[in-house]
PDB file of N, CA and C in Angstrom:
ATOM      1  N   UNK A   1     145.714 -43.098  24.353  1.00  0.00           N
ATOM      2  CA  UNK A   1     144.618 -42.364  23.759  1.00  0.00           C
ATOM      3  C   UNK A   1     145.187 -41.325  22.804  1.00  0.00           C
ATOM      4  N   UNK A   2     144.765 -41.107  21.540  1.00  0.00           N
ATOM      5  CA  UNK A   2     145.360 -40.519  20.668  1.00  0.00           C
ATOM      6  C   UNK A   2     144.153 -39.037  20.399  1.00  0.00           C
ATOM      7  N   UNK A   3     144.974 -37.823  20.477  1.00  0.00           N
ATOM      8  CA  UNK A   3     143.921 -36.701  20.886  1.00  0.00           C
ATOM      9  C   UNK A   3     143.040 -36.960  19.220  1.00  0.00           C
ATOM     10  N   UNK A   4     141.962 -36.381  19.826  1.00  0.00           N
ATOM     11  CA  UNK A   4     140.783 -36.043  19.070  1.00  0.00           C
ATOM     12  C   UNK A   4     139.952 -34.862  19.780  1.00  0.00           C
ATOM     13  N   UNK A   5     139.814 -33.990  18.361  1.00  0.00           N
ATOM     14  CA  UNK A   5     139.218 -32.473  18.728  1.00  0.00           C
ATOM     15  C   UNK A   5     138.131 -32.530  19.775  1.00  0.00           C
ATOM     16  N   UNK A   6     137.302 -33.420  18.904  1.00  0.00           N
ATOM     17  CA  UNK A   6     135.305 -33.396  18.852  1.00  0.00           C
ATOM     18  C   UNK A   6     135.876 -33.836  20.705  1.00  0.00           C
ATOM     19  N   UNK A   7     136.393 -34.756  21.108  1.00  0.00           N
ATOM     20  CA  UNK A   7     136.782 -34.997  22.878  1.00  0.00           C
ATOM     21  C   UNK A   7     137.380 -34.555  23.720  1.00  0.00           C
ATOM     22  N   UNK A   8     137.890 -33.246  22.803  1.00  0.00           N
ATOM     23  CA  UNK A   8     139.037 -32.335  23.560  1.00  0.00           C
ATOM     24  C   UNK A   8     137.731 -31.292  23.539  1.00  0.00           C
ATOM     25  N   UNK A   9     136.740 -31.109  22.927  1.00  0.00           N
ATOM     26  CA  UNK A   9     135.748 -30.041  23.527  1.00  0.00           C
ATOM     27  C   UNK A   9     135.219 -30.270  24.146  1.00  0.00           C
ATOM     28  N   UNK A  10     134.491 -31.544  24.295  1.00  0.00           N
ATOM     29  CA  UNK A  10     133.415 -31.950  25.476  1.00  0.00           C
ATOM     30  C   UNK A  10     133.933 -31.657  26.555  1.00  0.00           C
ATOM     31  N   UNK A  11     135.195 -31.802  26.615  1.00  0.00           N
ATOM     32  CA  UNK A  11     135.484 -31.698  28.050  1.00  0.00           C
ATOM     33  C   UNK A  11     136.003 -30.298  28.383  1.00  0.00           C
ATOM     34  N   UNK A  12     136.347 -29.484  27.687  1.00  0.00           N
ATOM     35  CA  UNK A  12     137.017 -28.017  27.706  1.00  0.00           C
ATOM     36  C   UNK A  12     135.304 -27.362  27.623  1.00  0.00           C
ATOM     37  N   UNK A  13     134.074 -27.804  27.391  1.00  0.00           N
ATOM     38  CA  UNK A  13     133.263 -26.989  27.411  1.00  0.00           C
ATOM     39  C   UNK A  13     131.967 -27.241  28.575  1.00  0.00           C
ATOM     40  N   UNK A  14     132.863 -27.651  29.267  1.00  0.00           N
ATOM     41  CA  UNK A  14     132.330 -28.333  30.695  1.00  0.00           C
ATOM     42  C   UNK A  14     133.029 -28.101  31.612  1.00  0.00           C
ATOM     43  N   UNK A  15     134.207 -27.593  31.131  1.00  0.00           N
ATOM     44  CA  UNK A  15     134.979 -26.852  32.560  1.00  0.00           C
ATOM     45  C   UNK A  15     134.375 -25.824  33.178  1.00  0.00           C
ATOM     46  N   UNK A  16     134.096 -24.815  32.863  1.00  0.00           N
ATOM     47  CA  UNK A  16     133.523 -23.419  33.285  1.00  0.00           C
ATOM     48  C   UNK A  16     132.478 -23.859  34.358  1.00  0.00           C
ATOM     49  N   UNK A  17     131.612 -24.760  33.709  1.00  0.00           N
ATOM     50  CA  UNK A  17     130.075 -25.665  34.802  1.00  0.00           C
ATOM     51  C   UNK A  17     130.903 -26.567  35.817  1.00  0.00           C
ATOM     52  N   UNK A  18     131.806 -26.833  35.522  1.00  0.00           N
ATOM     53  CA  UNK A  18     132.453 -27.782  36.752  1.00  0.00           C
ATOM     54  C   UNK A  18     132.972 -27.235  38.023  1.00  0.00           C
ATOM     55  N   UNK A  19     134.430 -25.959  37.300  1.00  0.00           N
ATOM     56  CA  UNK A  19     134.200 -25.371  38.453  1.00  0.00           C
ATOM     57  C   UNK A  19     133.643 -24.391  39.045  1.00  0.00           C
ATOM     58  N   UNK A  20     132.765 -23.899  38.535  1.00  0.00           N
ATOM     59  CA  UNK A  20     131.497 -23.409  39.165  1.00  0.00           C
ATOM     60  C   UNK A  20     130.991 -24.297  40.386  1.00  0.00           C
ATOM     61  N   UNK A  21     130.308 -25.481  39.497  1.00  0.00           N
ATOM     62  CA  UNK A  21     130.060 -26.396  40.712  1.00  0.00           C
ATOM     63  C   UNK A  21     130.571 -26.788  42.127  1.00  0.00           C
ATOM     64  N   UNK A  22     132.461 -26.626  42.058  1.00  0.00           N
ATOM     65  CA  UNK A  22     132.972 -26.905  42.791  1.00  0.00           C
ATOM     66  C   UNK A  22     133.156 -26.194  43.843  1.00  0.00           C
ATOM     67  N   UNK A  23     133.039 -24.294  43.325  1.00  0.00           N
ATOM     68  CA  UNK A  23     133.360 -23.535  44.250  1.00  0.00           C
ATOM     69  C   UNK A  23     132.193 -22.857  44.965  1.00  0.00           C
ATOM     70  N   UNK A  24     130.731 -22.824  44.106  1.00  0.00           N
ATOM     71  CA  UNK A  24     129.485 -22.101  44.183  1.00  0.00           C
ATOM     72  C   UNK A  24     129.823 -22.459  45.699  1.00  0.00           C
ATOM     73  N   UNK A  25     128.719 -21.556  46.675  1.00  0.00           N
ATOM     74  CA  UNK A  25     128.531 -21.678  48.094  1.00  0.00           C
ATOM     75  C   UNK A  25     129.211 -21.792  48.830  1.00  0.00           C
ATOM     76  N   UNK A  26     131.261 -22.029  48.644  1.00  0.00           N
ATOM     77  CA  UNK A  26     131.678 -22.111  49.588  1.00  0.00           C
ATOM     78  C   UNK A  26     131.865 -21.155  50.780  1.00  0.00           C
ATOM     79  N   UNK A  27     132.836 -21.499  51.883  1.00  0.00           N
ATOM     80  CA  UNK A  27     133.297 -20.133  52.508  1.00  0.00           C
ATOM     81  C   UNK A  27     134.028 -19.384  51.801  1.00  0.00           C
ATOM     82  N   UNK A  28     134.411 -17.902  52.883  1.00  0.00           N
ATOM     83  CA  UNK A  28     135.583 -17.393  52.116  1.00  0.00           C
ATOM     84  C   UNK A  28     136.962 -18.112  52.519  1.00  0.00           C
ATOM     85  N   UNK A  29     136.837 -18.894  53.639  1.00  0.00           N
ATOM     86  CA  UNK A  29     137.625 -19.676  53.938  1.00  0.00           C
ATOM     87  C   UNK A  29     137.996 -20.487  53.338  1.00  0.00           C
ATOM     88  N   UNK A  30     137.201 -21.433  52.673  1.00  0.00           N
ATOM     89  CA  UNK A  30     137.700 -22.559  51.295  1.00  0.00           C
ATOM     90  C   UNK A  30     138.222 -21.484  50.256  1.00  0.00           C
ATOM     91  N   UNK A  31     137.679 -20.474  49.608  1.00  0.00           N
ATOM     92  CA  UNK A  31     137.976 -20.179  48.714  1.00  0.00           C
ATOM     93  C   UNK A  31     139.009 -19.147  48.479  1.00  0.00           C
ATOM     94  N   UNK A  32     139.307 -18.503  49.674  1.00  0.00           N
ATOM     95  CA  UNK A  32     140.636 -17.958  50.031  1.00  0.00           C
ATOM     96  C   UNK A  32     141.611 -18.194  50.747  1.00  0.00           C
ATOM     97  N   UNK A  33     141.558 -19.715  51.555  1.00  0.00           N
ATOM     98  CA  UNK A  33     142.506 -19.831  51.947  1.00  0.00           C
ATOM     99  C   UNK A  33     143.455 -20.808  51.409  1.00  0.00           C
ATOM    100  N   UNK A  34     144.811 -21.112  52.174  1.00  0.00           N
ATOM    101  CA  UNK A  34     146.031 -21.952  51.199  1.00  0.00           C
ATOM    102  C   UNK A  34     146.242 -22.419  51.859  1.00  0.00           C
ATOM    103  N   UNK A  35     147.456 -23.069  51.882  1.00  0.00           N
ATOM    104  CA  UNK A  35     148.512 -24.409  52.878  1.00  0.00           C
ATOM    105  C   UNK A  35     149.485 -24.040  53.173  1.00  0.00           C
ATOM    106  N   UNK A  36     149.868 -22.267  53.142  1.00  0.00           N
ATOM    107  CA  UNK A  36     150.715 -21.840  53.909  1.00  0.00           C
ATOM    108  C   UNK A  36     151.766 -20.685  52.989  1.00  0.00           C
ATOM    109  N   UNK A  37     152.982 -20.747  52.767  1.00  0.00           N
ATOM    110  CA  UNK A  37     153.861 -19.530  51.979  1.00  0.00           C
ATOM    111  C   UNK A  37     154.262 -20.391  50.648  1.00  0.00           C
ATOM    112  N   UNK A  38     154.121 -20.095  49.384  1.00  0.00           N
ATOM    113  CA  UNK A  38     154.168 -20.763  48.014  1.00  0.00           C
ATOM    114  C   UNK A  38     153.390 -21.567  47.545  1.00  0.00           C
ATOM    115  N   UNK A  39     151.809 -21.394  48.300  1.00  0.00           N
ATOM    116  CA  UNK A  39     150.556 -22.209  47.658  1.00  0.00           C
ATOM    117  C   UNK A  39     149.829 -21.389  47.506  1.00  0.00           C
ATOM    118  N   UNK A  40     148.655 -21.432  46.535  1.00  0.00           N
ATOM    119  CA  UNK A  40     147.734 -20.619  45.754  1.00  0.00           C
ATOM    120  C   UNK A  40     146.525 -21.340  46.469  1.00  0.00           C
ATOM    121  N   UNK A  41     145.733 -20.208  46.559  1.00  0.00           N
ATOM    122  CA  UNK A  41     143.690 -20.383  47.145  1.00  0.00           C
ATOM    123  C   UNK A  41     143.262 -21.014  45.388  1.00  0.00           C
ATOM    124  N   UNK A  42     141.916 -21.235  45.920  1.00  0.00           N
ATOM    125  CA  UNK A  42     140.933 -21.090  44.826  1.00  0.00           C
ATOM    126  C   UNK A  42     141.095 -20.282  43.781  1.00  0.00           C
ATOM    127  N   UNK A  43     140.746 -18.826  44.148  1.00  0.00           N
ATOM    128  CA  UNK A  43     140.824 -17.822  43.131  1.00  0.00           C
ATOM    129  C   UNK A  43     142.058 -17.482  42.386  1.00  0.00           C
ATOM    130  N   UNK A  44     143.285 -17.894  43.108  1.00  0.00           N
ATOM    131  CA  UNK A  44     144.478 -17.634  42.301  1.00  0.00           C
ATOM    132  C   UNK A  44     144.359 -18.952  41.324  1.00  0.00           C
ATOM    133  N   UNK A  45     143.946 -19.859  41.547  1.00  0.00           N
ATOM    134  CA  UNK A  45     144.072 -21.385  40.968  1.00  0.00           C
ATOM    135  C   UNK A  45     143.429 -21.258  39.629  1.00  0.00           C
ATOM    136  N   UNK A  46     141.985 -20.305  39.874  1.00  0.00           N
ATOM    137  CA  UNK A  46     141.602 -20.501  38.636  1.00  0.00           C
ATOM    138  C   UNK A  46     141.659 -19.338  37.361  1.00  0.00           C
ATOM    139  N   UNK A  47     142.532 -17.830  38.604  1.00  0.00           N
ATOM    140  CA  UNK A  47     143.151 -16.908  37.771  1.00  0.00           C
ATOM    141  C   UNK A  47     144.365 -17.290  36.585  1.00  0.00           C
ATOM    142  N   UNK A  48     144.434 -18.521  37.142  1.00  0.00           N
ATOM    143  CA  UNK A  48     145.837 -18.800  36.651  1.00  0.00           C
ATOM    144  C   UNK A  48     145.470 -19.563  35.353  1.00  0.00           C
ATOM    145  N   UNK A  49     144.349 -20.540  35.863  1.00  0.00           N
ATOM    146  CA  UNK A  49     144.078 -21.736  34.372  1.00  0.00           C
ATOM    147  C   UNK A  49     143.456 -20.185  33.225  1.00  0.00           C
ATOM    148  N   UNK A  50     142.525 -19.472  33.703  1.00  0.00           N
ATOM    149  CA  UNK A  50     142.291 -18.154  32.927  1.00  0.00           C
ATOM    150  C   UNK A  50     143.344 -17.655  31.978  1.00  0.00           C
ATOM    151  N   UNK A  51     144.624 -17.151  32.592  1.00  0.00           N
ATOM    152  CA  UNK A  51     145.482 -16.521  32.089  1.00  0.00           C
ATOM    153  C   UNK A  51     146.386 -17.339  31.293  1.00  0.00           C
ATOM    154  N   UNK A  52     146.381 -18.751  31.696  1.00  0.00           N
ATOM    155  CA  UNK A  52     147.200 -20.032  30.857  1.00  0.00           C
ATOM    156  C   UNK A  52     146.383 -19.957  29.407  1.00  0.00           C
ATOM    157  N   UNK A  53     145.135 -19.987  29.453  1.00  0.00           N
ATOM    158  CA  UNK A  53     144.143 -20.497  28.523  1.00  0.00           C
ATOM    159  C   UNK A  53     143.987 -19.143  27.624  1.00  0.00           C
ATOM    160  N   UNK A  54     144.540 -17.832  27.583  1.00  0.00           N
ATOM    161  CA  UNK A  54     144.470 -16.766  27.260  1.00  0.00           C
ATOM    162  C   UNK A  54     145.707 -16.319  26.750  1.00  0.00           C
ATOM    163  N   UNK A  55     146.925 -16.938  27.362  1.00  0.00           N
ATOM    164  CA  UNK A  55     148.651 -16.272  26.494  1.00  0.00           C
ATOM    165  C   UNK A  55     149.325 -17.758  26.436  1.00  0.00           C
ATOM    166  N   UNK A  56     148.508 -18.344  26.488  1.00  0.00           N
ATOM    167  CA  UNK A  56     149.655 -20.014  26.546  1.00  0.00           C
ATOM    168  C   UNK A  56     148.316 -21.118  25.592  1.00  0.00           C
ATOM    169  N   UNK A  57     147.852 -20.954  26.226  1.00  0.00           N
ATOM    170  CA  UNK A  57     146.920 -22.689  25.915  1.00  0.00           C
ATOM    171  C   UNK A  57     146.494 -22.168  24.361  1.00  0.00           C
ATOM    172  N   UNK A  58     146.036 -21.049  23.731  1.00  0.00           N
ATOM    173  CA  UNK A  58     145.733 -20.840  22.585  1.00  0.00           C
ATOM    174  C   UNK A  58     146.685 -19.916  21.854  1.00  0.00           C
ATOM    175  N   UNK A  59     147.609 -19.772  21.623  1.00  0.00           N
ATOM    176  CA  UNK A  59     148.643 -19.482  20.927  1.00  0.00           C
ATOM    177  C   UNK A  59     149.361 -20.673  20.448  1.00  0.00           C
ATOM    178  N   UNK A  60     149.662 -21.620  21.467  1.00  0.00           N
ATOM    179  CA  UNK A  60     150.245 -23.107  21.319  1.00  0.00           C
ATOM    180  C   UNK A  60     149.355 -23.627  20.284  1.00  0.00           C
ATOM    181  N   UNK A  61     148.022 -23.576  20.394  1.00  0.00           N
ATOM    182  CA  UNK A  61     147.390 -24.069  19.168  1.00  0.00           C
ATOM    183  C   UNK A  61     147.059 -23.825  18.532  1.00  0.00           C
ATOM    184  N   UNK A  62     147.396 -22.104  17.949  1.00  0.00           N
ATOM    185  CA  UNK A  62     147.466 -21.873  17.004  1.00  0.00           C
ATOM    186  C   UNK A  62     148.769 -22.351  16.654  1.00  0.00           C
ATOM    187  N   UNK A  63     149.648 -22.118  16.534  1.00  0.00           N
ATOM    188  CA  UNK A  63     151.142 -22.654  16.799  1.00  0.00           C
ATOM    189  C   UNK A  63     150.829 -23.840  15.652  1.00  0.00           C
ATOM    190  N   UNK A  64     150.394 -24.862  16.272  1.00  0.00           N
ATOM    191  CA  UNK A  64     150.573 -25.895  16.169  1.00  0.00           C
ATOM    192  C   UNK A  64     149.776 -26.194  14.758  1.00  0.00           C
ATOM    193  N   UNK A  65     148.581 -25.268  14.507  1.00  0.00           N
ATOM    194  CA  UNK A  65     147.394 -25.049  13.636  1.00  0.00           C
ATOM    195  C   UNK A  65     148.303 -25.134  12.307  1.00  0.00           C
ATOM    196  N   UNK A  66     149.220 -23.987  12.249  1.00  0.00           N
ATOM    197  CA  UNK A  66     150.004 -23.589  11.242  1.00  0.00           C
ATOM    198  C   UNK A  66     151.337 -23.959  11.357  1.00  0.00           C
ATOM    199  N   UNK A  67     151.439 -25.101  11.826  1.00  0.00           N
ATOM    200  CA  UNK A  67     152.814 -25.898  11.511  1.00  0.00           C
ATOM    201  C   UNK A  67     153.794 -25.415  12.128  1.00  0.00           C
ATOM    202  N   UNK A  68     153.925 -24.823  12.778  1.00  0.00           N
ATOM    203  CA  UNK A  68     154.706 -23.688  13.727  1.00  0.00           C
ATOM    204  C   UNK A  68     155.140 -24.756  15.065  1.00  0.00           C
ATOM    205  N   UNK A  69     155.105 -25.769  15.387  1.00  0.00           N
ATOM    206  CA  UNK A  69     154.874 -26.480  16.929  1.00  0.00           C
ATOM    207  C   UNK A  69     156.668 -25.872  17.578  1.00  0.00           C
ATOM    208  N   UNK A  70     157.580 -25.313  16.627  1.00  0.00           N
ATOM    209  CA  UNK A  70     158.516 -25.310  17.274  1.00  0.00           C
ATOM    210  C   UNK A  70     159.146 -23.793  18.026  1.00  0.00           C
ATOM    211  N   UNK A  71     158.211 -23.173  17.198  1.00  0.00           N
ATOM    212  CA  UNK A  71     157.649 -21.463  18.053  1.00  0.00           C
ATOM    213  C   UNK A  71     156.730 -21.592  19.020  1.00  0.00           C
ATOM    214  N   UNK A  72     156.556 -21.947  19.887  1.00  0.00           N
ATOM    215  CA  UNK A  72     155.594 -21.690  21.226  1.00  0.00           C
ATOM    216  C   UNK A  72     156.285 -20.798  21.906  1.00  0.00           C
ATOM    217  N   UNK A  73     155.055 -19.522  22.176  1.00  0.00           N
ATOM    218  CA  UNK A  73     155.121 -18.315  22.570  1.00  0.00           C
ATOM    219  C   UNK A  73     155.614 -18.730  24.117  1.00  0.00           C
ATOM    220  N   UNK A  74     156.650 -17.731  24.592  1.00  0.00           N
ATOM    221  CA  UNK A  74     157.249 -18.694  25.928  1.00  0.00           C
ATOM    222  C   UNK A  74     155.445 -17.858  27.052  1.00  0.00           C
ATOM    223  N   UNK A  75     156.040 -18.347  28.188  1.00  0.00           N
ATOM    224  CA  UNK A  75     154.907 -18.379  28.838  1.00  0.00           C
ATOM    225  C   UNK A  75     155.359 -18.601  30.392  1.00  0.00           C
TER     226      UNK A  75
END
């Protein structure tokens, strides 16, 4: 599959409703708990795609916007 924008949004603008969906109503037990010492809950899981998508996921494409692909901001 060869990327295309217009299909790289549908699906990046359906994340936010997805996991919403996934986490709405749980316990605090699903949503805070882990699998033990060096695994992440819920909320760290999606602190993390947050903070990826904020100093990594869009710098890279700007990066990439302006011909730059070989400067990616480390991360």
């Amino acid at each position: 599959m060869n990327f295309n924008l217009k299909e790289a949004i549908e699906i990046l603008d359906r994340t936010s409703n997805t996991i919403e969906y996934f986490l709405t109503g749980l316990s605090d037990e699903w949503i805070n708990g882990n699998e033990g010492e060096e695994s992440w809950n819920a909320i760290e899981v999606i602190a993390h795609l947050i903070e990826c998508e904020k100093n990594n996921w869009i710098p890279r494409i700007e990066a990439i916007l302006e011909d730059k692909k070989s400067i990616f901001p480390s991360f």
